[in-house]
Protein backbone atom coordinates (compact mmCIF):
# COMPACT_ATOMS: atom_id res chain seq x y z
CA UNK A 1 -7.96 8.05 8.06
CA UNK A 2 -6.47 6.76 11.29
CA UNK A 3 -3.93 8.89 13.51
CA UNK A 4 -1.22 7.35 15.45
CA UNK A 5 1.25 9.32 17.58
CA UNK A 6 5.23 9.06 17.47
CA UNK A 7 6.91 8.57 21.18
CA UNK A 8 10.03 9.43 19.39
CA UNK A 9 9.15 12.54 19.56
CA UNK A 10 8.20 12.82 23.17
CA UNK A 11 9.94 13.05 26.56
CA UNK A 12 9.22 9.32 28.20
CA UNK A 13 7.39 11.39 31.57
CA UNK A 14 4.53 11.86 28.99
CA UNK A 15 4.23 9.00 27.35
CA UNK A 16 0.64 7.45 29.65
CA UNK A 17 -0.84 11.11 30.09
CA UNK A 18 -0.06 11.09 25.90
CA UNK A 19 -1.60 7.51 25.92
CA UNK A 20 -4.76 8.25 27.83
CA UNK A 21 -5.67 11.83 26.07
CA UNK A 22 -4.56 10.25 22.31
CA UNK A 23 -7.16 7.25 23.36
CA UNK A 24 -9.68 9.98 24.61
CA UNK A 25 -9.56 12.58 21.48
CA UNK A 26 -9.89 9.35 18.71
CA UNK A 27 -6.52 8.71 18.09
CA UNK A 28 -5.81 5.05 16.75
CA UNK A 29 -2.64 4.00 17.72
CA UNK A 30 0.84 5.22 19.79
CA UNK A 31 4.14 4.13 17.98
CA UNK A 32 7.42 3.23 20.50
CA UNK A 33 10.99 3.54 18.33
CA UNK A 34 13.22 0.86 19.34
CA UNK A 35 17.13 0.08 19.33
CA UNK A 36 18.97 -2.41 21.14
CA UNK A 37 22.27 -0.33 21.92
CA UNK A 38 23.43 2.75 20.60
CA UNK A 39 27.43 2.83 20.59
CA UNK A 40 29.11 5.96 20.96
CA UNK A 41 30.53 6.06 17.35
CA UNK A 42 27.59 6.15 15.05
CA UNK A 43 27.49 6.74 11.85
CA UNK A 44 24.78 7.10 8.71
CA UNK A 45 21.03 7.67 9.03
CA UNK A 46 17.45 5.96 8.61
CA UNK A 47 16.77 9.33 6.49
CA UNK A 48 17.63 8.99 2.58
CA UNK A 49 20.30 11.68 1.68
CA UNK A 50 21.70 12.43 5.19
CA UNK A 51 24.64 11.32 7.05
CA UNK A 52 24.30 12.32 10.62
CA UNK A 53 22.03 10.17 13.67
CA UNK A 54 18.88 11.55 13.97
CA UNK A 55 19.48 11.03 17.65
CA UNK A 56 22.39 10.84 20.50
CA UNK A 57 23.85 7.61 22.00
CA UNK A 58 22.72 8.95 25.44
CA UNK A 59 18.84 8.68 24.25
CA UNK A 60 16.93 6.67 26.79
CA UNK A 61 15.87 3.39 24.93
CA UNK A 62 13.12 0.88 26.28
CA UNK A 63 12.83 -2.59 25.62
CA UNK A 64 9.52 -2.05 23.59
CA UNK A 65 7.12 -5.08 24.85
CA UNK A 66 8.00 -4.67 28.51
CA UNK A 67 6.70 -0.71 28.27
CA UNK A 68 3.86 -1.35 25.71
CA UNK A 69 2.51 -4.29 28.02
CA UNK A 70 2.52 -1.26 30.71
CA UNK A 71 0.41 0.87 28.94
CA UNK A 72 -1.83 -1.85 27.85
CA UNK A 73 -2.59 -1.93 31.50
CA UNK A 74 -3.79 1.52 31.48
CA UNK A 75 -7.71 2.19 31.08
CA UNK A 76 -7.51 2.81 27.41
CA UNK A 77 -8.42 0.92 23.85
CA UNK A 78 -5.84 2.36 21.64
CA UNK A 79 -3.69 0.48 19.87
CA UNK A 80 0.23 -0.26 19.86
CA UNK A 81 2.96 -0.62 17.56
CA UNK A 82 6.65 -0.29 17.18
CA UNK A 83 7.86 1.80 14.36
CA UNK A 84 10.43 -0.18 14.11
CA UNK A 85 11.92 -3.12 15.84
CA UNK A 86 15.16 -4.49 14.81
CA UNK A 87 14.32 -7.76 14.64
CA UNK A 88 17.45 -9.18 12.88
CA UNK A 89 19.51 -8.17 16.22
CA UNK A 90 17.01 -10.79 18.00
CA UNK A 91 16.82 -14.48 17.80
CA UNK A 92 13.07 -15.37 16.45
CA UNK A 93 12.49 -17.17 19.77
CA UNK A 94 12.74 -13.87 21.93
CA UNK A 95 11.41 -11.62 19.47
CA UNK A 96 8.18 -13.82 19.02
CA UNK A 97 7.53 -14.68 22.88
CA UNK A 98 7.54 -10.65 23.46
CA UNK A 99 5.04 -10.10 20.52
CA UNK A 100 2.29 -12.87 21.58
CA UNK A 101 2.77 -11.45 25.25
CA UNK A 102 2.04 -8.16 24.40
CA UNK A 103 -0.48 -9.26 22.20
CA UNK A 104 -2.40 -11.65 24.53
CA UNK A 105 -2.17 -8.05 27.24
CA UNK A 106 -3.41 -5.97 25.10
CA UNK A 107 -6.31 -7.84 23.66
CA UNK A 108 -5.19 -7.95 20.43
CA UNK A 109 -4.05 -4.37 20.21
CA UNK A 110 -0.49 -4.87 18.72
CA UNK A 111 1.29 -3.73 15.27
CA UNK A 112 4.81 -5.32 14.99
CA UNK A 113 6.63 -2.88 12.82
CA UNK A 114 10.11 -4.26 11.72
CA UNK A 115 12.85 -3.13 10.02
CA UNK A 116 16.31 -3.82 8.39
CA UNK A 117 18.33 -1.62 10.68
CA UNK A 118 20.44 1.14 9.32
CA UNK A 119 22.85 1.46 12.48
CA UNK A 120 26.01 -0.56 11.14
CA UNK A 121 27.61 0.08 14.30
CA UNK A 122 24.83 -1.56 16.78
CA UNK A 123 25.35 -4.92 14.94
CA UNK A 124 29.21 -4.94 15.37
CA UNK A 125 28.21 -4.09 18.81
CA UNK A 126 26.01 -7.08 18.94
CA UNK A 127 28.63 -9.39 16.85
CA UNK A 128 26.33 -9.34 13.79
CA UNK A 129 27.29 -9.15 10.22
CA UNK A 130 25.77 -6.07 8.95
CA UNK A 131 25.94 -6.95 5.96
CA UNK A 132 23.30 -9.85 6.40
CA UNK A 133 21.03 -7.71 7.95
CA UNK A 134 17.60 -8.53 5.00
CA UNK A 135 18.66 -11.73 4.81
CA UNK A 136 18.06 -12.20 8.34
CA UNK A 137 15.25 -10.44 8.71
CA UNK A 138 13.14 -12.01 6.46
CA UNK A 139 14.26 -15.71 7.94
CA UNK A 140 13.69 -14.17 11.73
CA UNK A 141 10.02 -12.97 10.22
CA UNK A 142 9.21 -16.68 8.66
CA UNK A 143 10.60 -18.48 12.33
CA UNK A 144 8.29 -15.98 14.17
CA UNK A 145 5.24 -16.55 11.32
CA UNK A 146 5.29 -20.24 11.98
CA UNK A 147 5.63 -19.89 15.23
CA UNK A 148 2.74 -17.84 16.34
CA UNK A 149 0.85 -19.72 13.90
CA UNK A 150 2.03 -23.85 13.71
CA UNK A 151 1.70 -26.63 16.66
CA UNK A 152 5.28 -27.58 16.02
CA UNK A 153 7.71 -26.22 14.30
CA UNK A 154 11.56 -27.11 13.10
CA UNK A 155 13.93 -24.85 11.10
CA UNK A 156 17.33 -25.54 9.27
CA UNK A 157 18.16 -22.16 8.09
CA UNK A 158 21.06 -20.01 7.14
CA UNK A 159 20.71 -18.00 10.44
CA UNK A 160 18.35 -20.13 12.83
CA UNK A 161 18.84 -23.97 13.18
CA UNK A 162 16.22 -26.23 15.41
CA UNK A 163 15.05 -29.12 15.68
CA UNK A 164 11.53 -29.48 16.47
CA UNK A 165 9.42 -27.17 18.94
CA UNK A 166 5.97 -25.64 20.35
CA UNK A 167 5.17 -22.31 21.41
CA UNK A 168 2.50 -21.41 23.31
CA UNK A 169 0.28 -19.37 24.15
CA UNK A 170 -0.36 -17.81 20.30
CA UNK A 171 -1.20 -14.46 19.72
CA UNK A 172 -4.59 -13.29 20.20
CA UNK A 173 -4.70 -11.56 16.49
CA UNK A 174 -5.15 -14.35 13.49
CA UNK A 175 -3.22 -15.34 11.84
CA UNK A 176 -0.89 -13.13 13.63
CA UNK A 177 -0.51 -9.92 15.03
CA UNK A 178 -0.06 -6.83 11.63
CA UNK A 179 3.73 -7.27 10.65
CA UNK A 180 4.76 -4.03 9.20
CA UNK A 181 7.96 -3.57 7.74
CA UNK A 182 9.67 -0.36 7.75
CA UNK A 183 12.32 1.18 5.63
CA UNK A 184 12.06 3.84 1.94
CA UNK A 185 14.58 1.44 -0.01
CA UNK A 186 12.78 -0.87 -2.89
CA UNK A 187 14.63 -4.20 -1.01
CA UNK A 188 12.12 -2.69 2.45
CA UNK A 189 8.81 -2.13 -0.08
CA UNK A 190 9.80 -5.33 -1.47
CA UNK A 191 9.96 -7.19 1.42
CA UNK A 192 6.31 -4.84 3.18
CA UNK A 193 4.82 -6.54 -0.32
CA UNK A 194 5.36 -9.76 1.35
CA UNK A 195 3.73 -9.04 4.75
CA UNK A 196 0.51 -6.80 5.87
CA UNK A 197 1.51 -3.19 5.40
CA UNK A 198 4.65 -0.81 4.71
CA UNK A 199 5.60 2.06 7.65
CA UNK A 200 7.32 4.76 5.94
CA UNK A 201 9.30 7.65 7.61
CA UNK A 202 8.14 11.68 6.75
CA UNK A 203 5.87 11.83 3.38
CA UNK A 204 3.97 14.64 1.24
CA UNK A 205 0.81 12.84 -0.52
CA UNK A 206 2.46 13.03 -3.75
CA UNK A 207 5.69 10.99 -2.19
CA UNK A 208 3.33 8.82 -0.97
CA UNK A 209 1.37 7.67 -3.87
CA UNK A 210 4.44 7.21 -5.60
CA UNK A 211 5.52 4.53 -2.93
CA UNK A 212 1.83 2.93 -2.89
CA UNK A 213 2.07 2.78 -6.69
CA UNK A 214 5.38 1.19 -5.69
CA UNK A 215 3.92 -1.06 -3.30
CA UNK A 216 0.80 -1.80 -5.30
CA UNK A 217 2.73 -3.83 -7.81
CA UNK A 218 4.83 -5.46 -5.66
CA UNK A 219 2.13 -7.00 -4.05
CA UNK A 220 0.56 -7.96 -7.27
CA UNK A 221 4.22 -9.37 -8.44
CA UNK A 222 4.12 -11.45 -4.98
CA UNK A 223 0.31 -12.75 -5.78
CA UNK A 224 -0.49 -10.38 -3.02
CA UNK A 225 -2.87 -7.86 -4.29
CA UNK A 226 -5.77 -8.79 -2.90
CA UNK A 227 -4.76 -9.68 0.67
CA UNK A 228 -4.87 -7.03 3.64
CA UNK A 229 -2.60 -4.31 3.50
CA UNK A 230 -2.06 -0.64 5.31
CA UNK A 231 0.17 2.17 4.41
CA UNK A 232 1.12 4.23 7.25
CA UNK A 233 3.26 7.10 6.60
CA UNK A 234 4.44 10.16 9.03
CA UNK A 235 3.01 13.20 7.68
CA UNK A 236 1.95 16.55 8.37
CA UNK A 237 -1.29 18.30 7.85
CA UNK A 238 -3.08 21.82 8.20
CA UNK A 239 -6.67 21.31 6.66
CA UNK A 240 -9.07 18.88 6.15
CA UNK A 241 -7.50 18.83 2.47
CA UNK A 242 -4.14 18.13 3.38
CA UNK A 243 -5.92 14.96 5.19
CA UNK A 244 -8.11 14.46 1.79
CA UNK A 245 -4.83 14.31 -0.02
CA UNK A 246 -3.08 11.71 1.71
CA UNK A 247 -6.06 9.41 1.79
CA UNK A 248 -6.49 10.01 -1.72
CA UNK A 249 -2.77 9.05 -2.24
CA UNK A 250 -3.81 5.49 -0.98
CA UNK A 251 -2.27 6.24 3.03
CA UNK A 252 -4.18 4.71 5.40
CA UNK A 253 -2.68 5.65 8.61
CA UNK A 254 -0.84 8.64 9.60
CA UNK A 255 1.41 9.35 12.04
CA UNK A 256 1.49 12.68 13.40
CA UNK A 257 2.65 14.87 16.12
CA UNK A 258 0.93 17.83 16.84
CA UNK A 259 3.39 19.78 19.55
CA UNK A 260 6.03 22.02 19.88
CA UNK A 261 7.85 20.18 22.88
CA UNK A 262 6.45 17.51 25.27
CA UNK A 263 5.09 20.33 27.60
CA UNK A 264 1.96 21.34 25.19
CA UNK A 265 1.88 18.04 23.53
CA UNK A 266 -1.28 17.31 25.57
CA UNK A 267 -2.99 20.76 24.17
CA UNK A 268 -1.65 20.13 20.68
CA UNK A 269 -3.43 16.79 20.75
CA UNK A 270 -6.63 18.74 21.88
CA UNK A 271 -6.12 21.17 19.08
CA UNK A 272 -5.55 18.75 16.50
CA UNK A 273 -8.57 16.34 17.50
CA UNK A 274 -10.69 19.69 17.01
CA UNK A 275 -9.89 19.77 13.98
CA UNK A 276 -9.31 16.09 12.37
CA UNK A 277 -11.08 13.94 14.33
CA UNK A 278 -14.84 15.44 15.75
CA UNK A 279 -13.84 16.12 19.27
């Protein structure tokens, strides 16, 4: 089982001393939430069932490759990822110039989780139809894919229209860096069955299995089932059983955060590596 750590739920002032201890005690990977503007009237959740913002307008936000290039700088392996990036807000050409960057930095460190979006509001903001959100997604995704991966590329699209082009440098990862796609709706497992792994918000191992069984024949209905593929899941465990559960349930990665407040979160990492991970 791998552990990753949410920033989400951290204050931003701990984020490297996080970094450095979480690459210290074993930990796999740190995960940056991302949004591109949060306008004052908001409106639904990414949470199924609730109606409210899981956050505040006035939540600092950080433009996720500039600050995960800054801690690849740091003296640490761990890897990064974004849990999730709202890539349909982006033009392809921005969004996959940022992901080989941080890529190339990091020596091949990167996990580009995506997502739909569930903030209407931030795409009026933006002048974006909403309502076209998957649709663009999963064109933005192909531009980027042939991008980091062909010497020249053209597109005539329904979103993105261009005439031939190169991009370089590519990533360091091959093909590409992971693409992860985020979301608990069937269109998001759907569209995870297409790429190399699904990033799901707060599971129990038996909600979990029931989205890998999900998943697992999606990917065989895509002619999929044999290629790479992770499941990370937030989760939270007690016992080495609770971790024998989940794995069991077919998660490979879980996300986890061990704290009461950003103040102990470096001695709740210490106290959870004592336990999970052989420190």
């Amino acid at each position: 089982m791998k552990f990753g750590i949410p920033f989400g739920r951290l204050n931003p002032k701990a984020w490297v001393e996080v970094t450095l201890e979480a690459e210290r005690l074993g930990f796999e990977s740190v995960w940056l939430p991302e949004h591109l503007v949060f306008p004052v009237d908001m409106a639904g959740s990414p949470f199924p069932g609730e109606d409210h913002p899981p956050v505040p307008p006035s939540l600092p936000v950080y433009e996720p490759f500039a600050y995960l290039s800054f801690l690849a700088g740091q003296p640490a392996q761990i890897r990064f990822g974004t849990h999730v990036y709202n890539l349909g807000l982006r033009h392809p050409f921005v969004a996959a110039r940022g992901v080989a960057t941080l890529d190339i930095v990091s020596g091949g460190r990167f996990e580009f989780g995506v997502g739909a979006s569930w903030l209407a509001s931030e795409w009026q903001a933006a002048g974006l139809d909403f309502a076209t959100r998957g649709r663009r997604l999963d064109e933005a995704l192909e531009v980027c894919r042939r991008l980091w991966t062909d010497e020249v590329i053209e597109h005539h699209g329904e979103f993105f229209d261009f005439d031939a082009v190169m991009f370089e440098p590519k990533p360091v990862q091959a093909p590409h860096p992971p693409v992860v796609v985020g979301g608990e709706s069937r269109a998001a497992l759907r569209r995870a069955a297409r790429w190399d792994g699904w990033i799901g918000l707060e599971h129990t191992p038996e909600s979990a299995a029931n989205a890998v069984d999900e998943l697992s024949a999606l990917r065989k209905e895509a002619g999929r089932a044999d290629a790479r593929f992770e499941v990370t899941v937030g989760g939270s465990v007690s016992s080495v059983d609770d971790v024998a559960a989940f794995q069991a349930a077919g998660v490979d990665r879980l996300i986890v955060a061990p704290w009461a407040s950003s103040r102990n979160a470096v001695d709740g990492l210490r106290q959870f590596g004592a336990r999970f991970l052989g420190i």
